[in-house]
C-alpha atoms as a PDB file:
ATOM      1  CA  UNK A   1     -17.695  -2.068 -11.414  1.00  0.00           C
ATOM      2  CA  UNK A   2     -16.061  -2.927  -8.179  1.00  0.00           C
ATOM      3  CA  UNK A   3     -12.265  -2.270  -6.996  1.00  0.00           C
ATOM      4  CA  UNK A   4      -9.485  -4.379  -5.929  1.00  0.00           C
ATOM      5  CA  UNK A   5      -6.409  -3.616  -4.733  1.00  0.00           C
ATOM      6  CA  UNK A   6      -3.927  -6.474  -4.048  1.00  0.00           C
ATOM      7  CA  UNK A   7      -1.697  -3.923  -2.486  1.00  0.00           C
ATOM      8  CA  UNK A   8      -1.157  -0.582  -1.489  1.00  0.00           C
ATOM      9  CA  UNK A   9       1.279   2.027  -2.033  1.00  0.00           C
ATOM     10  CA  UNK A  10       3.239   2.935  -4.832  1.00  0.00           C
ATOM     11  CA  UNK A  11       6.893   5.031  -5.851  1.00  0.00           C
ATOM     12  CA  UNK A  12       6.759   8.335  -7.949  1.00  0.00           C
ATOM     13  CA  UNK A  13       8.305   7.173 -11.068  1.00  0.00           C
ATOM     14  CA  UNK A  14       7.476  10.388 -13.907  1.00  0.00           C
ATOM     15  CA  UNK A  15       6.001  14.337 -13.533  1.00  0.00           C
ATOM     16  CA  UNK A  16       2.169  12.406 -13.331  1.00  0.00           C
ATOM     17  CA  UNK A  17       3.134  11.113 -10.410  1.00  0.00           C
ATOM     18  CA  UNK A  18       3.976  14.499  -8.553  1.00  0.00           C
ATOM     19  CA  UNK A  19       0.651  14.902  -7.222  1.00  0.00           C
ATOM     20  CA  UNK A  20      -0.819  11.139  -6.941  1.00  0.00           C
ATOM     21  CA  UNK A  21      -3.995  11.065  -5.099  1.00  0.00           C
ATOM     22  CA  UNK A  22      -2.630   8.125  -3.596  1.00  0.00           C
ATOM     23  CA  UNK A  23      -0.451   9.783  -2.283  1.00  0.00           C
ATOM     24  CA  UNK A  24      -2.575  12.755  -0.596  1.00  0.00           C
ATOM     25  CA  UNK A  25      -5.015  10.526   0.402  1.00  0.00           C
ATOM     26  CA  UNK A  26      -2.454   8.885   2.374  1.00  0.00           C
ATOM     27  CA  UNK A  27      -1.362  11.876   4.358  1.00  0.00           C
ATOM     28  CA  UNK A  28      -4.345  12.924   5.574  1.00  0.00           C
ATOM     29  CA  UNK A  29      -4.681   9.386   7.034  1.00  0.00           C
ATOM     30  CA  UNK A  30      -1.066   9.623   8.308  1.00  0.00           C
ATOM     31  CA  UNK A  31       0.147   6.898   6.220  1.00  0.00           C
ATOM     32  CA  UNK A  32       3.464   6.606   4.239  1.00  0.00           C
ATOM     33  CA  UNK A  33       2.121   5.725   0.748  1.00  0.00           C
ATOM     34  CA  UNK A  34       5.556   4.912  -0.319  1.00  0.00           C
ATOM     35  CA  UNK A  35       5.230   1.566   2.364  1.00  0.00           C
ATOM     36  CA  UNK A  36       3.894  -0.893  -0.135  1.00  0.00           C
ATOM     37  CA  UNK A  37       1.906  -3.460   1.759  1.00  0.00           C
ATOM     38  CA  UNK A  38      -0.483  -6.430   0.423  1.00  0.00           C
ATOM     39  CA  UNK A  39      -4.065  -5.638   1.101  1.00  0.00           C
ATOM     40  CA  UNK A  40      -6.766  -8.057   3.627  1.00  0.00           C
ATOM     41  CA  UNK A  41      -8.363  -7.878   0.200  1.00  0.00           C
ATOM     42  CA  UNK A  42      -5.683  -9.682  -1.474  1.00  0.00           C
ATOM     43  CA  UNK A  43      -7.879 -12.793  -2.349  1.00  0.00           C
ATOM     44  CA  UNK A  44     -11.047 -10.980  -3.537  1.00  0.00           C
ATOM     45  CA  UNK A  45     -11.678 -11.870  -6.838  1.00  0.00           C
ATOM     46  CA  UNK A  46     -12.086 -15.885  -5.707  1.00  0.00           C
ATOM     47  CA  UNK A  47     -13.986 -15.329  -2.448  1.00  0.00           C
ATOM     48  CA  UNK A  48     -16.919 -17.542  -2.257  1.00  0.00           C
ATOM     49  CA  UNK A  49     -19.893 -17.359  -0.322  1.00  0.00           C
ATOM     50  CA  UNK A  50     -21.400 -20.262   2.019  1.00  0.00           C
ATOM     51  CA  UNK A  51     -23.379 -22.049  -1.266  1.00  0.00           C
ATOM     52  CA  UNK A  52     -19.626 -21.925  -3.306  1.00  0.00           C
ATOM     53  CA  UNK A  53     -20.347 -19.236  -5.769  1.00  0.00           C
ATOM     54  CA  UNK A  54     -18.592 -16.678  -6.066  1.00  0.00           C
ATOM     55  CA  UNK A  55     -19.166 -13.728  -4.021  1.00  0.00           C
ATOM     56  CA  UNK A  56     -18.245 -11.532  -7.012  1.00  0.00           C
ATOM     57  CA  UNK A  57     -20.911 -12.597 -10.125  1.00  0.00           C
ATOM     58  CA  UNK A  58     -19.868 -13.145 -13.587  1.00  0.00           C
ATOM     59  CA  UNK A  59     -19.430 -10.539 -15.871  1.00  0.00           C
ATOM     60  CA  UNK A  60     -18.356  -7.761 -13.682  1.00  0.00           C
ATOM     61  CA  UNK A  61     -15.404  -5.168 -13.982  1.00  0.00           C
ATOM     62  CA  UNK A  62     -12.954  -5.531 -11.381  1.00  0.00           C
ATOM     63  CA  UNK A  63     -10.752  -2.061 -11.676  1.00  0.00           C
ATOM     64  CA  UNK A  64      -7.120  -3.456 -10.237  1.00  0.00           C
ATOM     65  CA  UNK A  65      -4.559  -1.872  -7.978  1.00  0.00           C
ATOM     66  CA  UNK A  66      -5.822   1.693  -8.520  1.00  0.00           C
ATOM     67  CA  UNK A  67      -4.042   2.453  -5.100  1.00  0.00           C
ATOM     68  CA  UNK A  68      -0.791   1.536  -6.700  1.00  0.00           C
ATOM     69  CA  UNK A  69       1.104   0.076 -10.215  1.00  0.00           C
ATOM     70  CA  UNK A  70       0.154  -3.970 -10.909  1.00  0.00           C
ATOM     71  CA  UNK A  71       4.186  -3.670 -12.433  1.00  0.00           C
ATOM     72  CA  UNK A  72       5.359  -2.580  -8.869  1.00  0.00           C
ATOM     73  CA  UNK A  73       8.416  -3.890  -8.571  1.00  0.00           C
ATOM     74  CA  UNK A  74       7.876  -4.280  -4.534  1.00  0.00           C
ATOM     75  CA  UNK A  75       4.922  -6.255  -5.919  1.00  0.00           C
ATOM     76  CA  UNK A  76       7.047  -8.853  -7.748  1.00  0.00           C
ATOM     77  CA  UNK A  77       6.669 -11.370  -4.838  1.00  0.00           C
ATOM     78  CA  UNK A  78       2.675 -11.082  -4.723  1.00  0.00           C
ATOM     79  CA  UNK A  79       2.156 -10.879  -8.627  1.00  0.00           C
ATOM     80  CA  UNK A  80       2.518 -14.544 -10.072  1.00  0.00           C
ATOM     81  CA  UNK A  81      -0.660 -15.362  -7.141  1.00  0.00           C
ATOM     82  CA  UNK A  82      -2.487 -12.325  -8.314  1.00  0.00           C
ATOM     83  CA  UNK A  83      -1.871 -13.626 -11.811  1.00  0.00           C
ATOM     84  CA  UNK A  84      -3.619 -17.163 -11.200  1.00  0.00           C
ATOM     85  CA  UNK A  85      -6.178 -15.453  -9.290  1.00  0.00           C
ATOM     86  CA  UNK A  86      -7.069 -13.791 -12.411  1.00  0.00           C
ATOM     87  CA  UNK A  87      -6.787 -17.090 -14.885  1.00  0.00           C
ATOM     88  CA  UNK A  88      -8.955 -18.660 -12.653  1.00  0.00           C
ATOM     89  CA  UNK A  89     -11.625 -15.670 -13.242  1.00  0.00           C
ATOM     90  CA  UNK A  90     -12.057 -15.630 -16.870  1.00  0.00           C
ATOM     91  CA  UNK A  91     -15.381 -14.502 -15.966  1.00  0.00           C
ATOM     92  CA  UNK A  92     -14.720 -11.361 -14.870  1.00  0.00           C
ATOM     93  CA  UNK A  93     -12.993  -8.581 -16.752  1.00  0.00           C
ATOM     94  CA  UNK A  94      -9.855  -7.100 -15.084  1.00  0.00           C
ATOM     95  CA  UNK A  95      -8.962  -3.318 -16.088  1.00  0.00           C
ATOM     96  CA  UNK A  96      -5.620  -1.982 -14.545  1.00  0.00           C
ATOM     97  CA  UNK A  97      -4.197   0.727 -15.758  1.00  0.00           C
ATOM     98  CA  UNK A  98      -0.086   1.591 -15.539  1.00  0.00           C
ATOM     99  CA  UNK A  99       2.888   4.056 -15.576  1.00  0.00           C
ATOM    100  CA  UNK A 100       5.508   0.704 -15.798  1.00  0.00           C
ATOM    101  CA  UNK A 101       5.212  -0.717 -19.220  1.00  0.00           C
ATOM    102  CA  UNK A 102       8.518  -0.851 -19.541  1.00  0.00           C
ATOM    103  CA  UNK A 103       8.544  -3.805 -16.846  1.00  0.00           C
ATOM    104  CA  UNK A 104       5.605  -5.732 -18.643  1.00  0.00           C
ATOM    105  CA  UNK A 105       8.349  -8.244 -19.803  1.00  0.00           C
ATOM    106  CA  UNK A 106       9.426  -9.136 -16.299  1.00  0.00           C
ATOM    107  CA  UNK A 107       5.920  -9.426 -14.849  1.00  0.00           C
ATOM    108  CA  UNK A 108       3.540 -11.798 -17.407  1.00  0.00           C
ATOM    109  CA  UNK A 109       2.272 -14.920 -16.196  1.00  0.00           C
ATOM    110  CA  UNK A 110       3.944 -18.214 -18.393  1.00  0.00           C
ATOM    111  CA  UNK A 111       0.691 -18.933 -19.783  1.00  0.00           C
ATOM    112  CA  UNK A 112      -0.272 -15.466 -21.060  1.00  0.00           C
ATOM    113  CA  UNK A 113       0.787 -15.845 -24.842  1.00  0.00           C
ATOM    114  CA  UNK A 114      -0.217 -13.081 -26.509  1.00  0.00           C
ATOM    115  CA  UNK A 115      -2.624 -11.830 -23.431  1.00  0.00           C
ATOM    116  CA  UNK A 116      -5.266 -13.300 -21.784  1.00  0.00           C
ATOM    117  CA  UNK A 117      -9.141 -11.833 -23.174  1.00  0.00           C
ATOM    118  CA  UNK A 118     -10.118 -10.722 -20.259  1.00  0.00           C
ATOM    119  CA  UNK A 119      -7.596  -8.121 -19.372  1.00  0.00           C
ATOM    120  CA  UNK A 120      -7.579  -4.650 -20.492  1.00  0.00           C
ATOM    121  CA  UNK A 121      -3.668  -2.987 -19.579  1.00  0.00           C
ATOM    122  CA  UNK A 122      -4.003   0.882 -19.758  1.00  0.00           C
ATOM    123  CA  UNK A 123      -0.696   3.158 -20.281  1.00  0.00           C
ATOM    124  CA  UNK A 124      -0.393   6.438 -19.004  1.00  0.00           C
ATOM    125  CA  UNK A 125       1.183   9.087 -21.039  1.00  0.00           C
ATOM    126  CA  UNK A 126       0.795  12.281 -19.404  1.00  0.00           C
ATOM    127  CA  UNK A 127       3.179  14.580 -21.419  1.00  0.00           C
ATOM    128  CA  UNK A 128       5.174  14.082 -24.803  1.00  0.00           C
ATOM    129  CA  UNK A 129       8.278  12.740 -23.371  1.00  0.00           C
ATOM    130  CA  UNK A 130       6.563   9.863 -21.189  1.00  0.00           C
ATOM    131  CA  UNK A 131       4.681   9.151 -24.780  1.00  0.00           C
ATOM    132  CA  UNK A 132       7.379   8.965 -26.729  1.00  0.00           C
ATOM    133  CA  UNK A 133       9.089   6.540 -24.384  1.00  0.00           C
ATOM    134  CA  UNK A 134       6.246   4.496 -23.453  1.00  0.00           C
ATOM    135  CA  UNK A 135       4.028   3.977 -26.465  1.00  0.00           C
ATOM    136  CA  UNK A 136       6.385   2.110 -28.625  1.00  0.00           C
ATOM    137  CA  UNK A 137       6.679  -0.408 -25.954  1.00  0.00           C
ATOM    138  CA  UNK A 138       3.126  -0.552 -25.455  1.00  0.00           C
ATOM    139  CA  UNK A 139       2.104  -0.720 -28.811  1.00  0.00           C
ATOM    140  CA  UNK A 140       4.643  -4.000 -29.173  1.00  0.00           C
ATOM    141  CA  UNK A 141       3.672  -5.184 -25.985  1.00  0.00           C
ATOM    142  CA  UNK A 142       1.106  -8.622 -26.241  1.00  0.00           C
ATOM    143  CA  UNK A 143      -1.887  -7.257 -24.494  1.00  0.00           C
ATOM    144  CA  UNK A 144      -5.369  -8.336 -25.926  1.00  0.00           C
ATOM    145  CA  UNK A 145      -6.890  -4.927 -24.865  1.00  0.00           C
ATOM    146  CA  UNK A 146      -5.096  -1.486 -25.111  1.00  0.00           C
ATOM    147  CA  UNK A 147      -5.996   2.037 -24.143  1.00  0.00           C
ATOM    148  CA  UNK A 148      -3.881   5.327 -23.505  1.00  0.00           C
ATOM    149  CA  UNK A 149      -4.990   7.772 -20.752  1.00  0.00           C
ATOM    150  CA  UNK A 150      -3.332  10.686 -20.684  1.00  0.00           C
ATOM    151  CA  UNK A 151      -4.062  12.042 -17.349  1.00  0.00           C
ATOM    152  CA  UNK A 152      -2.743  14.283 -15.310  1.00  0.00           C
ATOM    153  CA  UNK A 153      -2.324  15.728 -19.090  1.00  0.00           C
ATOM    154  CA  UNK A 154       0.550  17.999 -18.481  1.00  0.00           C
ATOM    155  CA  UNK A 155       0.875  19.389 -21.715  1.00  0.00           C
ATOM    156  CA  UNK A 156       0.222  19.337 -25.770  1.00  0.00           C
ATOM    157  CA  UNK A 157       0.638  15.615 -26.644  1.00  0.00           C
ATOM    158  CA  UNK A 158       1.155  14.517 -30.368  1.00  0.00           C
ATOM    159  CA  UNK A 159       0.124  10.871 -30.751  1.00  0.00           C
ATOM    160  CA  UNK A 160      -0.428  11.090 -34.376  1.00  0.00           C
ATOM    161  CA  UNK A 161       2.437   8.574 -34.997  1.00  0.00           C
ATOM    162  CA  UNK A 162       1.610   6.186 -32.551  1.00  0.00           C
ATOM    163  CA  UNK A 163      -2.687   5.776 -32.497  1.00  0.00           C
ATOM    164  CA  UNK A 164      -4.433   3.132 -35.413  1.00  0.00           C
ATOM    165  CA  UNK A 165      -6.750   0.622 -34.180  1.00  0.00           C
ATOM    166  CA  UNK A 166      -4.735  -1.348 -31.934  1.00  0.00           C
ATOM    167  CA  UNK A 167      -6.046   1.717 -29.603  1.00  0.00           C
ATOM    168  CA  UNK A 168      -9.131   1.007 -27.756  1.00  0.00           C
ATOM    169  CA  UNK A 169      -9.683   4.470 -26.141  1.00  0.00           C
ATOM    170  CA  UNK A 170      -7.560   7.732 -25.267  1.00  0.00           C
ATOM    171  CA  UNK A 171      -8.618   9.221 -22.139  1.00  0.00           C
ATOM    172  CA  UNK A 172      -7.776  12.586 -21.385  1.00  0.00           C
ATOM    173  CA  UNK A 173      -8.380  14.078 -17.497  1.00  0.00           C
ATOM    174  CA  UNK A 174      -6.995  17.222 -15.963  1.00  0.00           C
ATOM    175  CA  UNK A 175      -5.092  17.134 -12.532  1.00  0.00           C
ATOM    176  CA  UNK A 176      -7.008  17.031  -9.355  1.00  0.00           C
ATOM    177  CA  UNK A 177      -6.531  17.992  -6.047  1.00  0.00           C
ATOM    178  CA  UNK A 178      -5.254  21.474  -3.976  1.00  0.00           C
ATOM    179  CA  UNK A 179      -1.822  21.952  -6.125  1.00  0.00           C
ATOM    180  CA  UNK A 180      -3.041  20.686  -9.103  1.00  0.00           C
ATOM    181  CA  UNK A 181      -0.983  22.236 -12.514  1.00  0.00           C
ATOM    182  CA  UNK A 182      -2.934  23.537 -15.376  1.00  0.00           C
ATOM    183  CA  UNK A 183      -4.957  21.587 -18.085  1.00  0.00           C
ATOM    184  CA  UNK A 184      -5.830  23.335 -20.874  1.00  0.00           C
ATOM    185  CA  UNK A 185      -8.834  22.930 -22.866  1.00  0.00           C
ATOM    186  CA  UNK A 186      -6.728  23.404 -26.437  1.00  0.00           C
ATOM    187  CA  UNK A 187      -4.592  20.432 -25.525  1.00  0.00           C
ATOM    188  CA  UNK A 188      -7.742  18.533 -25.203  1.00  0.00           C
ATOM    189  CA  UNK A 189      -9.544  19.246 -27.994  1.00  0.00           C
ATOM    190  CA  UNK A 190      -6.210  18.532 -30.277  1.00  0.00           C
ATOM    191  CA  UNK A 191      -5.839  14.808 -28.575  1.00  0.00           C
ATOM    192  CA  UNK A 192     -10.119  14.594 -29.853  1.00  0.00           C
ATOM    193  CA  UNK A 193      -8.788  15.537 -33.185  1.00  0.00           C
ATOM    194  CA  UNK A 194      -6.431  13.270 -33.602  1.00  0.00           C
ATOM    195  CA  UNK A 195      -8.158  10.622 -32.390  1.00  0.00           C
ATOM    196  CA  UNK A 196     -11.292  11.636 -34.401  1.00  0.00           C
ATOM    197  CA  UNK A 197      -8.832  11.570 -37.892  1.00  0.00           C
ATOM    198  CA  UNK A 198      -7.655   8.049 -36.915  1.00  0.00           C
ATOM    199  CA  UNK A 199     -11.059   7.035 -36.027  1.00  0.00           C
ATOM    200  CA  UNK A 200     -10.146   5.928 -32.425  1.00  0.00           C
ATOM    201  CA  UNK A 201     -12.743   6.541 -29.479  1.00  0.00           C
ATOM    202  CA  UNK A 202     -12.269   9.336 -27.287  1.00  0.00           C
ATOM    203  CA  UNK A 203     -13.014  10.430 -23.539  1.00  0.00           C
ATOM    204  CA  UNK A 204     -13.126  12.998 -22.057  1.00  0.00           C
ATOM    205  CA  UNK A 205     -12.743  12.045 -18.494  1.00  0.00           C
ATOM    206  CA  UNK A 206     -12.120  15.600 -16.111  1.00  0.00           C
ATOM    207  CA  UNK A 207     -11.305  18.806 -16.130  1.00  0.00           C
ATOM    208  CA  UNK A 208      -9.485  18.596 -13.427  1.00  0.00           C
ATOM    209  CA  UNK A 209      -8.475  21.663 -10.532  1.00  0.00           C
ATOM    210  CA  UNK A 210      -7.606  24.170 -12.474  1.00  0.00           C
ATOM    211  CA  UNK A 211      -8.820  24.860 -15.960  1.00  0.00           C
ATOM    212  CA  UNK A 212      -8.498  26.979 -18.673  1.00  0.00           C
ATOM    213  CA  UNK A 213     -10.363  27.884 -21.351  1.00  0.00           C
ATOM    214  CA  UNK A 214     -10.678  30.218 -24.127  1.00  0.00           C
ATOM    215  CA  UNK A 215      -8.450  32.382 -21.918  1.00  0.00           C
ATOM    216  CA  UNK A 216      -9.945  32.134 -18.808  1.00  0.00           C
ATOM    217  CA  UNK A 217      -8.941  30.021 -15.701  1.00  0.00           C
ATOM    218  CA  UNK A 218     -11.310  27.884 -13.652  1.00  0.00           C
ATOM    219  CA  UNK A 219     -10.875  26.228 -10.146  1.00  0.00           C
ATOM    220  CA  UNK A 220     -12.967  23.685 -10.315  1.00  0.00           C
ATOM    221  CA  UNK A 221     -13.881  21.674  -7.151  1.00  0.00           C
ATOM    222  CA  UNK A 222     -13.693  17.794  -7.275  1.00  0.00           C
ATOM    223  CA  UNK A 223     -17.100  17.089  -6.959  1.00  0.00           C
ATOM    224  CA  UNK A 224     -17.978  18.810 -10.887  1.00  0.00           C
ATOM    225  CA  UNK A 225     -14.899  18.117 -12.611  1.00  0.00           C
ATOM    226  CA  UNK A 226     -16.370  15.076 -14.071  1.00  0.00           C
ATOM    227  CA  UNK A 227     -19.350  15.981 -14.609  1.00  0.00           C
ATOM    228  CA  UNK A 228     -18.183  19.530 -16.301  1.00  0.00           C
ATOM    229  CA  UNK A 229     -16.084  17.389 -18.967  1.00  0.00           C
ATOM    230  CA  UNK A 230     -19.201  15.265 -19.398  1.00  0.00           C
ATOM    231  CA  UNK A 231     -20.919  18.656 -20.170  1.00  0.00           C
ATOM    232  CA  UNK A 232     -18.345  19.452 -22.800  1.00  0.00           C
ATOM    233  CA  UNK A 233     -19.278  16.892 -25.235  1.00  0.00           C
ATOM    234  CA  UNK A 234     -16.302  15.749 -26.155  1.00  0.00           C
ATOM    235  CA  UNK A 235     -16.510  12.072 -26.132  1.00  0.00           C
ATOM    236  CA  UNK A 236     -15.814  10.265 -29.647  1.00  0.00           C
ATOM    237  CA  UNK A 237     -17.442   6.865 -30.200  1.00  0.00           C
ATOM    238  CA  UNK A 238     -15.999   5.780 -33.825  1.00  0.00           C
END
């Protein structure tokens, strides 16, 4: 698994964004994360070495513009190149993951039909309101490979209308960082249930900061909050 990030630097758009770690990151390095720049890395994916193979073998995943939103609209003038960058590596599998479905429309390539194999487009749904608006579109939306994350989960999300098998995965993850709001454990093990009666794989990704469960309130620091969902047993392979 390797990251690239055509650009950097993204725009708060719903409550998940309140606390980006993009955004903190960015301030303690002094830089204004709402600047949205194209990365030296730009070109990445088709970098070859001094023989003319790639640099990046076959058959890796390449996690895409985790620093920002693919569906940027600053982006707009970098996208199409991005997009034959990623035709050309049909070898590779591309996983991005997005808070703008609603500007998929605008932003597909002309040859994507009904999505290209090798891309997986995530949507984030982090509380009922941003699922209710963005799942329908998503669900419509021609994209090969589909999965929901609902992180930072906010609150109590009902997807029981919306998940069958055109879901790949729901993700679920607590809020990181120093002012991280509360994720509780209830709303997590609801989102398992309903994905365990529809028979759609679940993950349990993080607890996040600041926990609670059965009552009780954890602040958990960064460095276990994966590993203390892993502990939890949650995950659902169907």
């Amino acid at each position: 698994m390797i990251s690239w990030n055509p650009w950097h630097g993204c725009h708060r758009i719903s409550e998940g964004c309140r606390h980006c770690y993009v955004f903190r990151m960015d301030g303690w390095y002094g830089r204004k994360p709402d600047e949205v720049q194209k990365n030296k890395d730009f070109d990445l994916p088709v970098r070859k070495k001094q023989d003319g193979s790639y640099k990046i073998p076959a058959g890796v995943r390449l996690d895409t513009c985790f620093t920002s939103d693919f569906f940027l609209e600053d982006a707009d003038p970098w996208r199409p190149q991005a997009w034959q960058m990623i035709a050309q590596r049909q070898d590779l599998r591309f996983f991005m993951i997005t808070k703008r479905i609603h500007r998929l429309d605008q932003c597909l390539p002309p040859d994507w039909g009904s999505g290209y194999p090798h891309v997986s487009i995530c949507c984030t749904v982090e509380n009922q309101d941003r699922a209710d608006f963005r799942i329908p579109l998503y669900r419509a939306a021609p994209i090969c490979h589909k999965q929901l994350v609902c992180s930072p989960l906010l609150g109590p999300i009902d997807l029981s209308d919306y998940l069958g098998d055109w879901v790949e995965c729901v993700t679920v993850g607590g809020e990181s960082g120093s002012r991280a709001r509360l994720c509780r454990y209830e709303w997590v093990l609801d989102l398992r249930r309903q994905c365990a009666l529809r028979g759609v794989p679940f993950h349990f990704m993080q607890t996040g900061a600041l926990f609670e469960r059965d009552g009780k309130i954890y602040r958990i620091p960064r460095k276990f909050q994966h590993s203390q969902a892993k502990k939890a047993g949650l995950d659902y392979l169907y």
